[in-house]
N, C-alpha and C. Protein backbone atom coordinates (compact mmCIF):
# COMPACT_ATOMS: atom_id res chain seq x y z
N UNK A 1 -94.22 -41.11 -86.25
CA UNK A 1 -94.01 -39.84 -85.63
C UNK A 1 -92.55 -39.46 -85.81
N UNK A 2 -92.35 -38.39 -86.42
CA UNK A 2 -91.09 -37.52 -86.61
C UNK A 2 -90.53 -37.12 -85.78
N UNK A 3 -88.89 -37.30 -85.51
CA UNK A 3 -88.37 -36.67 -83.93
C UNK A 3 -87.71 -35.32 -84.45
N UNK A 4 -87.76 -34.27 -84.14
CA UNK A 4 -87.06 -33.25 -84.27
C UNK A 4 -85.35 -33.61 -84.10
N UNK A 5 -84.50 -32.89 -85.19
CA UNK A 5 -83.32 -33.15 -84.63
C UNK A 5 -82.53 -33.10 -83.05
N UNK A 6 -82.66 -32.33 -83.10
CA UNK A 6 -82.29 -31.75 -82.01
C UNK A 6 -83.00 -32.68 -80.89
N UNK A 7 -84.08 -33.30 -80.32
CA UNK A 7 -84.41 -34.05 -80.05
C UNK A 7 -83.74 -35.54 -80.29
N UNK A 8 -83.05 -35.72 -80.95
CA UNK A 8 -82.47 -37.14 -81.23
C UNK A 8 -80.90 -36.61 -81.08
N UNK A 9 -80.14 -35.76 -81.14
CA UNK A 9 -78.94 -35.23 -80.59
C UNK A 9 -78.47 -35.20 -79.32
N UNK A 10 -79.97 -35.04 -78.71
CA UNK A 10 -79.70 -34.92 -76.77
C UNK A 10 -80.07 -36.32 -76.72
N UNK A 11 -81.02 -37.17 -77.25
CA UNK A 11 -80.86 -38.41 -77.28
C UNK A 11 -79.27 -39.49 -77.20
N UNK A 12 -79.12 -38.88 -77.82
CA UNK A 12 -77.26 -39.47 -78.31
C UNK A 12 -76.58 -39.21 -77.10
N UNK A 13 -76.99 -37.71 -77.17
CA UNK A 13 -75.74 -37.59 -75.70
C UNK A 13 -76.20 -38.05 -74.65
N UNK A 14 -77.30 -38.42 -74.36
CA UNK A 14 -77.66 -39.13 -73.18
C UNK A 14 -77.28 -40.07 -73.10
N UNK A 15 -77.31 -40.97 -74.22
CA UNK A 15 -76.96 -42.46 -74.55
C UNK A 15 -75.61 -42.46 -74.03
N UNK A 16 -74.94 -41.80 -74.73
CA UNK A 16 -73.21 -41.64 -75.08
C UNK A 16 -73.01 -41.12 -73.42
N UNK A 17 -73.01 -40.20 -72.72
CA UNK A 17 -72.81 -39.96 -71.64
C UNK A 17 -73.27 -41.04 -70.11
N UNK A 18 -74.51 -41.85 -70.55
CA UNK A 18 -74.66 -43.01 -69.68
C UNK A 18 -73.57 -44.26 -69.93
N UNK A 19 -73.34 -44.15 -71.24
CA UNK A 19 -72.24 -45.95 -71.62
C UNK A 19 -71.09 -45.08 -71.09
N UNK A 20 -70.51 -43.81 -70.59
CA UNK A 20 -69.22 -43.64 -70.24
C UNK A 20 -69.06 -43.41 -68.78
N UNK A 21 -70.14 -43.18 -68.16
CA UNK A 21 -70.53 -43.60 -66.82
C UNK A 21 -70.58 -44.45 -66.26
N UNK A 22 -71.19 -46.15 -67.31
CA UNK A 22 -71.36 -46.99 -66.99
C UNK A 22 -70.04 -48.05 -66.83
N UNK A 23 -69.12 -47.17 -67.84
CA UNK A 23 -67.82 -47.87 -68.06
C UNK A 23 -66.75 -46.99 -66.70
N UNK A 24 -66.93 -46.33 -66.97
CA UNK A 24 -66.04 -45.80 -65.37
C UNK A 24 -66.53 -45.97 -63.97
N UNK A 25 -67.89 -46.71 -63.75
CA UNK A 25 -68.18 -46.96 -62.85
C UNK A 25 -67.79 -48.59 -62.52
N UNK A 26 -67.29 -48.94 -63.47
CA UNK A 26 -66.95 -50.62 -63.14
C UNK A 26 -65.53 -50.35 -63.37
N UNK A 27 -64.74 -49.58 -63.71
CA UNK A 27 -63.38 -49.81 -64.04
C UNK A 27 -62.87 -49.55 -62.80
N UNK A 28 -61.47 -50.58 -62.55
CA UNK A 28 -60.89 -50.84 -61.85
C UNK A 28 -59.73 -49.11 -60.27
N UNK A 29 -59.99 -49.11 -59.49
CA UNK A 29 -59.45 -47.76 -58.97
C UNK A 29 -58.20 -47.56 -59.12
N UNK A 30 -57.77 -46.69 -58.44
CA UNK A 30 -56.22 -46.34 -59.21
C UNK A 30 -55.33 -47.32 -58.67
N UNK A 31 -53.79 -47.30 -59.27
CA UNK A 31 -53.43 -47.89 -59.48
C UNK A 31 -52.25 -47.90 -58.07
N UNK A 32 -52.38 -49.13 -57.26
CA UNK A 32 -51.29 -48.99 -55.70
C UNK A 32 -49.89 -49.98 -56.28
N UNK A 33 -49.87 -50.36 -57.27
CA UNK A 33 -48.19 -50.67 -57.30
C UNK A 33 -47.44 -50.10 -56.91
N UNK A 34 -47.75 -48.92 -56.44
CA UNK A 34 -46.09 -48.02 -56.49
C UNK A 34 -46.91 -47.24 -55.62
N UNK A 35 -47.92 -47.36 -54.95
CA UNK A 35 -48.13 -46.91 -53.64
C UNK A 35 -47.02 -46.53 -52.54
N UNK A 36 -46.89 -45.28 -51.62
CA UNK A 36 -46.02 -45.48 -50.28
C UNK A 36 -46.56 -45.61 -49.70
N UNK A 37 -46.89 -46.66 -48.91
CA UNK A 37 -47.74 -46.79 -48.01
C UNK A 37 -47.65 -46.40 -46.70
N UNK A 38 -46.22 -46.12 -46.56
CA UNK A 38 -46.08 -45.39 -44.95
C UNK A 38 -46.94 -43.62 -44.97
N UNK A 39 -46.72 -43.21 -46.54
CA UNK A 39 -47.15 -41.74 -46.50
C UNK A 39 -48.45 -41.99 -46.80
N UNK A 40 -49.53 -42.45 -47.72
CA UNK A 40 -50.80 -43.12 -47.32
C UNK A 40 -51.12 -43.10 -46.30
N UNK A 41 -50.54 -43.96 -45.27
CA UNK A 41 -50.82 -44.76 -44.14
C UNK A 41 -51.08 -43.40 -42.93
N UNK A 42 -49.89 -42.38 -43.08
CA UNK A 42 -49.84 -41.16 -42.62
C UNK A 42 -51.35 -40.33 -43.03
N UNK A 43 -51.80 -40.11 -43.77
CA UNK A 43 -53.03 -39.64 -43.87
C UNK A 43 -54.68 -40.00 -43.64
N UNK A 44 -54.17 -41.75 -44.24
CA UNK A 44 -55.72 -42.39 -44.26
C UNK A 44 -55.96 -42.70 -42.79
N UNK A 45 -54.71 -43.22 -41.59
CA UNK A 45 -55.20 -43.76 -40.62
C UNK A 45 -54.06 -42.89 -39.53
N UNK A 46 -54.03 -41.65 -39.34
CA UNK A 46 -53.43 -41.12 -38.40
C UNK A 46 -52.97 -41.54 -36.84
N UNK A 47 -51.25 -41.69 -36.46
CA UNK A 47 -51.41 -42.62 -35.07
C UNK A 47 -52.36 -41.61 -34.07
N UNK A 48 -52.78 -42.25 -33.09
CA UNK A 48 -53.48 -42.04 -32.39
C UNK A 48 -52.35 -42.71 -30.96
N UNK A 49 -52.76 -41.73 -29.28
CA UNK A 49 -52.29 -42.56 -28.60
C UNK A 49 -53.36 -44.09 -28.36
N UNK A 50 -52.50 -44.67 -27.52
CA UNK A 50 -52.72 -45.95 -26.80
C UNK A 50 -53.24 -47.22 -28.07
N UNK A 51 -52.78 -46.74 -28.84
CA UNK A 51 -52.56 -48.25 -29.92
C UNK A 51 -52.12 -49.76 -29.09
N UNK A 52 -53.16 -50.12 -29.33
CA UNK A 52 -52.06 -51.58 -28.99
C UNK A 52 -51.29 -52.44 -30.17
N UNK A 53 -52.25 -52.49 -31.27
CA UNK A 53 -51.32 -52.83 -32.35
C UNK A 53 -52.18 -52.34 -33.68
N UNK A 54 -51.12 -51.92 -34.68
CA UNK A 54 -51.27 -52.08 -35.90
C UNK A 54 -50.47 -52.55 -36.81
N UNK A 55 -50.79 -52.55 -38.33
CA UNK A 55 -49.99 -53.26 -39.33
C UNK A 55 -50.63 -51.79 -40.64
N UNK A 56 -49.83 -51.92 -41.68
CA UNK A 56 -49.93 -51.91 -42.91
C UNK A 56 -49.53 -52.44 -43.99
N UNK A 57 -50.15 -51.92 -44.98
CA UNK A 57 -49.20 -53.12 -46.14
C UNK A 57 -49.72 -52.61 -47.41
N UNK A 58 -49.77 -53.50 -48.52
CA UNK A 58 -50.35 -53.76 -49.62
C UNK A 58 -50.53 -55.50 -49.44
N UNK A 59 -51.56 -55.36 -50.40
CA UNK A 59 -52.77 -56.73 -50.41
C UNK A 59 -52.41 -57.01 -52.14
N UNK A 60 -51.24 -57.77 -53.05
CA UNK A 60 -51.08 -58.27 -53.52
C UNK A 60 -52.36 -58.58 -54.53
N UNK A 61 -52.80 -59.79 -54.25
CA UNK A 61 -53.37 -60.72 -54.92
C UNK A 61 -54.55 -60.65 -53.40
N UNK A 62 -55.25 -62.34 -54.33
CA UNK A 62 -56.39 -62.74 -53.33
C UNK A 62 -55.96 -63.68 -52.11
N UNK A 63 -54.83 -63.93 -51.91
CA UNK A 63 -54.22 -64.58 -50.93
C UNK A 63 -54.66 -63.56 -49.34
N UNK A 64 -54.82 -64.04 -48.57
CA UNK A 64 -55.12 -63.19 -47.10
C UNK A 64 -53.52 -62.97 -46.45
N UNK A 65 -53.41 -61.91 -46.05
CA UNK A 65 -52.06 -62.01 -45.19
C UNK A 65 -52.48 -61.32 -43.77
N UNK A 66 -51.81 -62.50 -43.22
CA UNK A 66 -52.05 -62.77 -41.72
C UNK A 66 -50.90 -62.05 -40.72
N UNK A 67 -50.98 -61.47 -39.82
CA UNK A 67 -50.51 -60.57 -38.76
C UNK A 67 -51.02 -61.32 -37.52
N UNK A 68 -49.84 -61.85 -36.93
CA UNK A 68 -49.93 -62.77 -35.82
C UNK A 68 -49.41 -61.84 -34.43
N UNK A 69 -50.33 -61.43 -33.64
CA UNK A 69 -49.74 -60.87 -32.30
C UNK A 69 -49.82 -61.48 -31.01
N UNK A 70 -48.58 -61.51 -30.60
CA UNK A 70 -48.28 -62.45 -29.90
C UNK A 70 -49.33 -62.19 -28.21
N UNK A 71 -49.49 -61.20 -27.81
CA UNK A 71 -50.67 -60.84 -26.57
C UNK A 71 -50.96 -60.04 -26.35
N UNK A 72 -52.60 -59.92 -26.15
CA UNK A 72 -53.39 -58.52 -26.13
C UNK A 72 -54.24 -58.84 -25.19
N UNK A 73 -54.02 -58.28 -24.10
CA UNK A 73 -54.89 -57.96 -23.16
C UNK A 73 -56.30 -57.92 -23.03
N UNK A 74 -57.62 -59.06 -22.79
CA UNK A 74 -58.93 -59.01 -22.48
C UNK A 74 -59.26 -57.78 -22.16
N UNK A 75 -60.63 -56.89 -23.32
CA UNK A 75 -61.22 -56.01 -22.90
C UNK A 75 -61.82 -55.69 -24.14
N UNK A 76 -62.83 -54.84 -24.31
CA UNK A 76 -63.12 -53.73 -25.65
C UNK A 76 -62.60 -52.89 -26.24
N UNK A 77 -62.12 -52.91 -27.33
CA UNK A 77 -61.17 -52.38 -28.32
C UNK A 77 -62.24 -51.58 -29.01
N UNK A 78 -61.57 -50.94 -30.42
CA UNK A 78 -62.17 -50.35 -31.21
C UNK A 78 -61.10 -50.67 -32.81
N UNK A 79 -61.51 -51.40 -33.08
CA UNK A 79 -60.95 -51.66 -34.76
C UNK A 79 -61.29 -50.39 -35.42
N UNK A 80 -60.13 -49.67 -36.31
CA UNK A 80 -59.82 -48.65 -36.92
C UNK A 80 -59.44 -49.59 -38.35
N UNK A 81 -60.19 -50.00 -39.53
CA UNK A 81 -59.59 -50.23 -41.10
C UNK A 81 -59.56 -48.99 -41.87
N UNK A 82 -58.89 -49.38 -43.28
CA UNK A 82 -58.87 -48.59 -43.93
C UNK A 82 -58.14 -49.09 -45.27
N UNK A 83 -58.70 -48.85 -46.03
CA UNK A 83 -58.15 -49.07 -47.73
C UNK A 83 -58.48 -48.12 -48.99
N UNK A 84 -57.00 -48.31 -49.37
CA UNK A 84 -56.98 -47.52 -50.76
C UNK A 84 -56.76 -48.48 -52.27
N UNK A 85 -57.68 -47.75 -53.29
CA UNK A 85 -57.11 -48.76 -55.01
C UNK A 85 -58.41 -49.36 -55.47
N UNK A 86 -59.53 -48.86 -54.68
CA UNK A 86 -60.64 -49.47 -55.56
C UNK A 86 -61.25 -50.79 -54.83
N UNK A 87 -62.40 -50.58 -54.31
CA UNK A 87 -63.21 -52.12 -54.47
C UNK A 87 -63.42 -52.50 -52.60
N UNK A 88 -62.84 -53.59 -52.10
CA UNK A 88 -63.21 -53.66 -50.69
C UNK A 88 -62.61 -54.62 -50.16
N UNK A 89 -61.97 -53.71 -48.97
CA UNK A 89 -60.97 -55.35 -48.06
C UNK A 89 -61.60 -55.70 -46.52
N UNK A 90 -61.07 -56.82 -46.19
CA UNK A 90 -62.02 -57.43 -45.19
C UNK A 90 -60.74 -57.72 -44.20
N UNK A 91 -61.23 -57.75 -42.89
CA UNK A 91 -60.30 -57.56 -41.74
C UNK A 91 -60.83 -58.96 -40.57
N UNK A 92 -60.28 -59.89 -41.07
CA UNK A 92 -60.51 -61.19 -39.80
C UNK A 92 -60.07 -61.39 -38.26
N UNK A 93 -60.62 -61.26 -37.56
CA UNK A 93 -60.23 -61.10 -35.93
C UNK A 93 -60.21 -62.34 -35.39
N UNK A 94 -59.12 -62.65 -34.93
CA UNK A 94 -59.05 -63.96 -34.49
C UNK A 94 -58.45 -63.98 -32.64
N UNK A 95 -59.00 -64.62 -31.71
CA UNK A 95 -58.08 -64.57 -29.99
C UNK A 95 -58.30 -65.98 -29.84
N UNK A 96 -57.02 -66.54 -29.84
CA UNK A 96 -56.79 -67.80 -29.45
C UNK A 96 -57.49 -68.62 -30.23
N UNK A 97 -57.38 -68.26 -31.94
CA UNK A 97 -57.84 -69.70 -32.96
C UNK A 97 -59.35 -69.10 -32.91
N UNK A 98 -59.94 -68.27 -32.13
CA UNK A 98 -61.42 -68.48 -32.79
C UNK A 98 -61.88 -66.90 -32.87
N UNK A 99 -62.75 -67.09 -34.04
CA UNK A 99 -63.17 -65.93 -34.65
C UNK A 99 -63.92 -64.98 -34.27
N UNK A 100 -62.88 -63.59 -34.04
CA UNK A 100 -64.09 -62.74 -33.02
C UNK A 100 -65.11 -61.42 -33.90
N UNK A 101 -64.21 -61.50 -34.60
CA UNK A 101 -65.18 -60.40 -35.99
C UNK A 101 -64.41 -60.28 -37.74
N UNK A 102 -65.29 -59.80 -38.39
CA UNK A 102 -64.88 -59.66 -39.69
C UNK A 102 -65.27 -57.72 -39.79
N UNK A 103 -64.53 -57.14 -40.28
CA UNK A 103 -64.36 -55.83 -40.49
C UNK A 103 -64.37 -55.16 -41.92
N UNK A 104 -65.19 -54.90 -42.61
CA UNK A 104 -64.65 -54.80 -43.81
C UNK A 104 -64.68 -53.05 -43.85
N UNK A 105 -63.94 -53.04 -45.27
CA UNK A 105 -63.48 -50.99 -45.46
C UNK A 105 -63.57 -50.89 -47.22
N UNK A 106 -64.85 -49.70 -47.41
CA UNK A 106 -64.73 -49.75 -48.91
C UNK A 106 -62.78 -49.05 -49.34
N UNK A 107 -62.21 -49.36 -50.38
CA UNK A 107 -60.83 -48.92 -50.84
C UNK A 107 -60.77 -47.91 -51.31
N UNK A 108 -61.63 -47.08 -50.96
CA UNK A 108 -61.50 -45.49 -51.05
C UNK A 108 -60.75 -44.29 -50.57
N UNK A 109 -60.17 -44.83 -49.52
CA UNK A 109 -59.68 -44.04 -47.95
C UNK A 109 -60.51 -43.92 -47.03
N UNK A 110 -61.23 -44.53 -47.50
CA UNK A 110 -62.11 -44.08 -45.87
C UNK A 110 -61.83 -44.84 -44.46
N UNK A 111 -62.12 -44.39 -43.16
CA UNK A 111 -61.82 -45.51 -42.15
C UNK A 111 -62.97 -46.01 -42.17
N UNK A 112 -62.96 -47.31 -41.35
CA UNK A 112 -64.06 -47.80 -40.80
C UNK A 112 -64.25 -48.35 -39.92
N UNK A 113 -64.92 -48.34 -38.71
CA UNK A 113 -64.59 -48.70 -37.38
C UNK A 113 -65.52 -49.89 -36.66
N UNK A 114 -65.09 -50.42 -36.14
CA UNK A 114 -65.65 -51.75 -35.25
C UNK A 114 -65.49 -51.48 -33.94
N UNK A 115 -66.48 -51.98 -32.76
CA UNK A 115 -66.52 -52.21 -31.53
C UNK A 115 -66.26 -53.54 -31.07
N UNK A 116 -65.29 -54.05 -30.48
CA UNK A 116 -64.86 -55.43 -30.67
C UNK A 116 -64.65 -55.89 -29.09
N UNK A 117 -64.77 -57.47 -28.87
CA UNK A 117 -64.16 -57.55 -27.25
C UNK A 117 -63.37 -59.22 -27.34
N UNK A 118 -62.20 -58.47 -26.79
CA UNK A 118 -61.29 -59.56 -26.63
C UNK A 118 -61.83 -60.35 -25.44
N UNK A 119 -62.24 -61.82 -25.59
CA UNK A 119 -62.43 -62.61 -24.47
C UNK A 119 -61.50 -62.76 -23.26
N UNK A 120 -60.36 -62.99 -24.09
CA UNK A 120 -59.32 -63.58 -22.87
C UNK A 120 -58.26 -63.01 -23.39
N UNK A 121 -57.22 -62.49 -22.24
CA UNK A 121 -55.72 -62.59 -23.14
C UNK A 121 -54.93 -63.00 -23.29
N UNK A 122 -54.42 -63.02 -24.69
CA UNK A 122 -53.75 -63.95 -25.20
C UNK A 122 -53.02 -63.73 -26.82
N UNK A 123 -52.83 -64.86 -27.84
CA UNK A 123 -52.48 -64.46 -28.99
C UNK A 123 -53.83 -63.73 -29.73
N UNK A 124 -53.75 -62.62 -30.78
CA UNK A 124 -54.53 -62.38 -31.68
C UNK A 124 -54.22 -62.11 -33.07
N UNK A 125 -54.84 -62.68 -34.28
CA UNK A 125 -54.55 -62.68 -35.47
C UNK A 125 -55.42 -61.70 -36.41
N UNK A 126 -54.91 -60.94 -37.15
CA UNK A 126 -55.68 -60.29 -37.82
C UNK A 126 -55.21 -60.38 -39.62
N UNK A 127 -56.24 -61.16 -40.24
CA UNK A 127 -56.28 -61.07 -41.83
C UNK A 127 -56.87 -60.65 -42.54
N UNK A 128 -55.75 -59.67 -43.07
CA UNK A 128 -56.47 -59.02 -44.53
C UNK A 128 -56.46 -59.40 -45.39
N UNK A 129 -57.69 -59.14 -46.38
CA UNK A 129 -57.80 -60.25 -47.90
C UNK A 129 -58.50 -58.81 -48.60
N UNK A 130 -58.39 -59.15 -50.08
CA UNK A 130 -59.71 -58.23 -51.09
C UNK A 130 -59.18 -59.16 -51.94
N UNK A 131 -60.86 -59.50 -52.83
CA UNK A 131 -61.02 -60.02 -53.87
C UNK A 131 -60.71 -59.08 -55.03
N UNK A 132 -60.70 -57.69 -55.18
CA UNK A 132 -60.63 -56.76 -55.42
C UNK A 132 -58.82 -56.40 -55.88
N UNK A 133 -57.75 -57.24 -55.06
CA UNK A 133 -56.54 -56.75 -55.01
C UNK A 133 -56.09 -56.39 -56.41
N UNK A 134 -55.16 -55.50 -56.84
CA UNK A 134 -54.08 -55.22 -55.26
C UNK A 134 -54.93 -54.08 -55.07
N UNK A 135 -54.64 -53.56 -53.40
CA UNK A 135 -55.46 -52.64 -52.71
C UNK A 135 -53.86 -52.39 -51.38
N UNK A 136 -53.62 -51.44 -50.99
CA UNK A 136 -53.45 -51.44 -49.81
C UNK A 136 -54.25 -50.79 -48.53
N UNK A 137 -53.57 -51.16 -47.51
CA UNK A 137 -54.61 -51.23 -46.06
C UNK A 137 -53.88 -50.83 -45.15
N UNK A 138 -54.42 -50.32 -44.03
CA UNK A 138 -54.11 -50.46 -42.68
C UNK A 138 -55.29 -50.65 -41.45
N UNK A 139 -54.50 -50.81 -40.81
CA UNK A 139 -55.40 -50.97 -39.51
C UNK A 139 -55.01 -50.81 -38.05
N UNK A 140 -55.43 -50.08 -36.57
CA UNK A 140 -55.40 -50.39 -35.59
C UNK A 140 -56.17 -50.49 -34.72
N UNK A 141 -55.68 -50.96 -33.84
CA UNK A 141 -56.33 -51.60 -32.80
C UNK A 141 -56.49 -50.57 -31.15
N UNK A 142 -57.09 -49.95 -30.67
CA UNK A 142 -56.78 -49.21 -29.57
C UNK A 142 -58.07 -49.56 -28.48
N UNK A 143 -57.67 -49.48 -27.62
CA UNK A 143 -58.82 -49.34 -26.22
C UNK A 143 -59.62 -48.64 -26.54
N UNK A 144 -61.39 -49.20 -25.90
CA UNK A 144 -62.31 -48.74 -26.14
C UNK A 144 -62.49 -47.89 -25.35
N UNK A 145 -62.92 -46.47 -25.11
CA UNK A 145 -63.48 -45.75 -24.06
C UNK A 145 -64.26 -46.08 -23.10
């Protein structure tokens, strides 16, 4: 059976337009070396009152970097993440050595929010990691309603 040209032309471009889809859908997001992350940080995660704590940064490599706070008051919070550069970072909650949630945020800008409850108060640790890096992030922490 004979294909009409034209028929095997839109063929092509189908072809040709799926392999360049397929290749920009795995390629890596833009590029945060030279990220500012305070002016980022200003848009993706706006302060809000009654923060109790946040951090920002850039996420390097696959190493986790840890944010040690020294005391936070027992109650329900609301985890606020957020990441930019492609791919996905994860947010470890730690009160007094043991693990109270994992948070993750696609690296798009988007926020993403958690309902969280501090047992007791005391120290709390929060680590960010992406397998994905470099990515930068932020995050806070504020009272739950």
């Amino acid at each position: 059976m004979a294909f009409h040209p034209s028929i095997r032309r839109r063929a092509a471009v189908l072809v040709i337009g799926a392999g360049i889809l397929a290749v920009t859908a795995c390629s890596p997001g833009r590029s945060v070396s030279n990220a500012d992350v305070p002016a980022w940080k200003a848009t993706a995660m706006p302060s809000v009152a009654g923060v109790v704590l946040e951090d920002s940064g850039k996420i390097p490599n696959r190493d986790p970097l840890v944010k040690n706070f020294a005391s936070v008051a027992a109650g329900s919070y609301i985890l606020t993440v957020a990441c930019d550069g492609g791919g996905k970072a994860f947010f470890d909650v730690s009160s007094g050595g043991t693990r109270i949630t994992e948070a993750g945020a696609a690296c798009f800008g988007s926020r993403e929010t958690s309902r969280i409850k501090i047992p007791s108060t005391g120290p709390v640790s929060i680590s960010a990691s992406s397998v994905d890096a470099p990515v930068i992030y932020a995050y806070q922490l504020v009272p739950a309603s």
